[in-house]
C-alpha atoms as a PDB file:
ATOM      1  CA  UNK A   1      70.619 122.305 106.720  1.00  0.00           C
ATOM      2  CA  UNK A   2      73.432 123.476 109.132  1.00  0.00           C
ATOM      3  CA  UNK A   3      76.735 123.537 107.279  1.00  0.00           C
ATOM      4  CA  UNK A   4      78.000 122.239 110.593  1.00  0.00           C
ATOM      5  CA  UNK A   5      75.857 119.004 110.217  1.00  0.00           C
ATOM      6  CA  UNK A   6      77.857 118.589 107.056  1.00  0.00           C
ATOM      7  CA  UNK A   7      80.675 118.716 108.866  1.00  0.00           C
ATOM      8  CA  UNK A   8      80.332 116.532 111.625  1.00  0.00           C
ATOM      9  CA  UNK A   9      79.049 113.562 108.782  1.00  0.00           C
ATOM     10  CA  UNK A  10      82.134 114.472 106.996  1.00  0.00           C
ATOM     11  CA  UNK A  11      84.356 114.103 109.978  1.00  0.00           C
ATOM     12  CA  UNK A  12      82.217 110.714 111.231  1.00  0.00           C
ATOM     13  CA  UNK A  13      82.943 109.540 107.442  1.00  0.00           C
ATOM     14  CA  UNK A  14      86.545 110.138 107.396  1.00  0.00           C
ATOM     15  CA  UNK A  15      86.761 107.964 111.005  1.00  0.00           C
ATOM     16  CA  UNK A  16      85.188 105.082 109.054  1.00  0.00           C
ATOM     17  CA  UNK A  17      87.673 105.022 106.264  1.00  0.00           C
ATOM     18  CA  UNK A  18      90.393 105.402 109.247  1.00  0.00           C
ATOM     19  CA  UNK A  19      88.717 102.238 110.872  1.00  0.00           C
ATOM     20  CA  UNK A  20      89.163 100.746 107.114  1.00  0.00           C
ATOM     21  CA  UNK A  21      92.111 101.006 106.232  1.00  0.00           C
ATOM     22  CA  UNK A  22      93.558 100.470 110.248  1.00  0.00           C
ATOM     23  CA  UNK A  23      91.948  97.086 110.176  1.00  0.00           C
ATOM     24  CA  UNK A  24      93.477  96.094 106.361  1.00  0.00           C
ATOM     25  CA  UNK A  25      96.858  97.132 107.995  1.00  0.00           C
ATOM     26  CA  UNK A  26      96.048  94.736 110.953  1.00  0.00           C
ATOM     27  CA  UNK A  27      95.273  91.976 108.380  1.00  0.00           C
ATOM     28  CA  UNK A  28      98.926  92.783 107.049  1.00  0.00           C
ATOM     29  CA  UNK A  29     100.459  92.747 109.745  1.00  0.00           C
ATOM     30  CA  UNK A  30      98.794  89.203 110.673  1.00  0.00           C
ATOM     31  CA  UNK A  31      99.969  87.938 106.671  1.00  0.00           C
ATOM     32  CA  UNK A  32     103.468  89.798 106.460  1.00  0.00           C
ATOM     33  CA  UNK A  33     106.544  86.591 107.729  1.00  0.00           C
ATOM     34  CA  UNK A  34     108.837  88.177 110.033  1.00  0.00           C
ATOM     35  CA  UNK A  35     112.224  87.898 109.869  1.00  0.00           C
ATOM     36  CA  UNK A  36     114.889  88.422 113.184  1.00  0.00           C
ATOM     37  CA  UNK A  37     115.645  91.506 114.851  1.00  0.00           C
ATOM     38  CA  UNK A  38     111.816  92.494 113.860  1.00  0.00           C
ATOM     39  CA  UNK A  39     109.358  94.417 115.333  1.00  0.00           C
ATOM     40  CA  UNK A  40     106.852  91.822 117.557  1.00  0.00           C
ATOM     41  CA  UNK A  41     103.693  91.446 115.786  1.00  0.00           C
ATOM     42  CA  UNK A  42     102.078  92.074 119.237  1.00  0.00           C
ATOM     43  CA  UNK A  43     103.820  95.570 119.716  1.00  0.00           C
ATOM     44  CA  UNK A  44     102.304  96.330 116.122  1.00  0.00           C
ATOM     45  CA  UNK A  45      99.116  94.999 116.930  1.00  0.00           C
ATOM     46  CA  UNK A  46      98.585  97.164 119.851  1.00  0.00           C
ATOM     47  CA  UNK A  47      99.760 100.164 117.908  1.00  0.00           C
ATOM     48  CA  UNK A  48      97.217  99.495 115.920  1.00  0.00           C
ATOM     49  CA  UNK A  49      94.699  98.924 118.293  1.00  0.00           C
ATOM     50  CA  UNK A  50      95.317 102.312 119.677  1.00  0.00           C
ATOM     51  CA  UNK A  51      94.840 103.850 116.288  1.00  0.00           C
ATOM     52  CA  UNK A  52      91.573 102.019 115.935  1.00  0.00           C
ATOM     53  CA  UNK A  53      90.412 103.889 118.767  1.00  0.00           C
ATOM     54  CA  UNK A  54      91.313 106.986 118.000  1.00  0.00           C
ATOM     55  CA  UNK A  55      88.960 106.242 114.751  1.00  0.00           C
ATOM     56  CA  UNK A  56      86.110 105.123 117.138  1.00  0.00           C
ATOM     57  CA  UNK A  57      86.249 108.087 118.935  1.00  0.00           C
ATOM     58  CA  UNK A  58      87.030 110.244 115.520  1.00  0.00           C
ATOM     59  CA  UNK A  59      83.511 108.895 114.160  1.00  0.00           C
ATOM     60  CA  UNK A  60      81.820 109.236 117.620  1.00  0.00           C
ATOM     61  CA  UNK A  61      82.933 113.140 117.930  1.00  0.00           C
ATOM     62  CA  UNK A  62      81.672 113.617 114.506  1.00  0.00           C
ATOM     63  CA  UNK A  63      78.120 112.055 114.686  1.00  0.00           C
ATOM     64  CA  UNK A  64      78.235 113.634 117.995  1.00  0.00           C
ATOM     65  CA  UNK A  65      78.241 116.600 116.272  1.00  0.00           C
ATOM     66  CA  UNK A  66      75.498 116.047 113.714  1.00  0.00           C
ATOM     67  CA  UNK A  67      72.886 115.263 115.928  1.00  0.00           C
ATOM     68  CA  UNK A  68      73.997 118.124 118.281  1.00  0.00           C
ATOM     69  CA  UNK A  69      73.620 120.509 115.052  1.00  0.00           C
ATOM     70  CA  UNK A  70      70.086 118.408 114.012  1.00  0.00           C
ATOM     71  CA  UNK A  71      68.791 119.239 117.263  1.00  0.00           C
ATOM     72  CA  UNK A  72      68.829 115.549 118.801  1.00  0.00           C
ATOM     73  CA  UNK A  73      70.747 116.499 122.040  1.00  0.00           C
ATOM     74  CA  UNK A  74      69.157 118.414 124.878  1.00  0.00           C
ATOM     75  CA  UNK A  75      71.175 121.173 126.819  1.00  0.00           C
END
């Protein structure tokens, strides 16, 4: 196999574990008490929603990859 297809699994891996560990920071920031002057929870929630999809479209470019490499996409 294509060293490349290695690499774009690799890459679509390493999105998932950014999707993991982005949604256990979500859960913390749900769980964490707030005290005054502090950061909204909803200003940290939609940082992290941003990050999220930057690790959607980290594991899309990656599988996009692989099956580019396997031969699944045409032109």
């Amino acid at each position: 196999m294509d060293p490349l297809f290695f690499f774009g699994i690799g890459v679509a891996l390493a999105g998932c574990g950014s999707i993991g560990t982005t949604l256990a920071a979500c859960r913390e920031i749900l769980t964490i008490p707030r005290g005054p002057g502090a950061l909204g929870t909803s200003a940290l929630l939609a940082a992290m929603l941003f990050i999220l999809l930057v690790g959607c479209g980290i594991v899309a470019g990656g599988l996009w990859v692989a099956i580019a490499v396997a031969g699944g996409a045409n032109g």
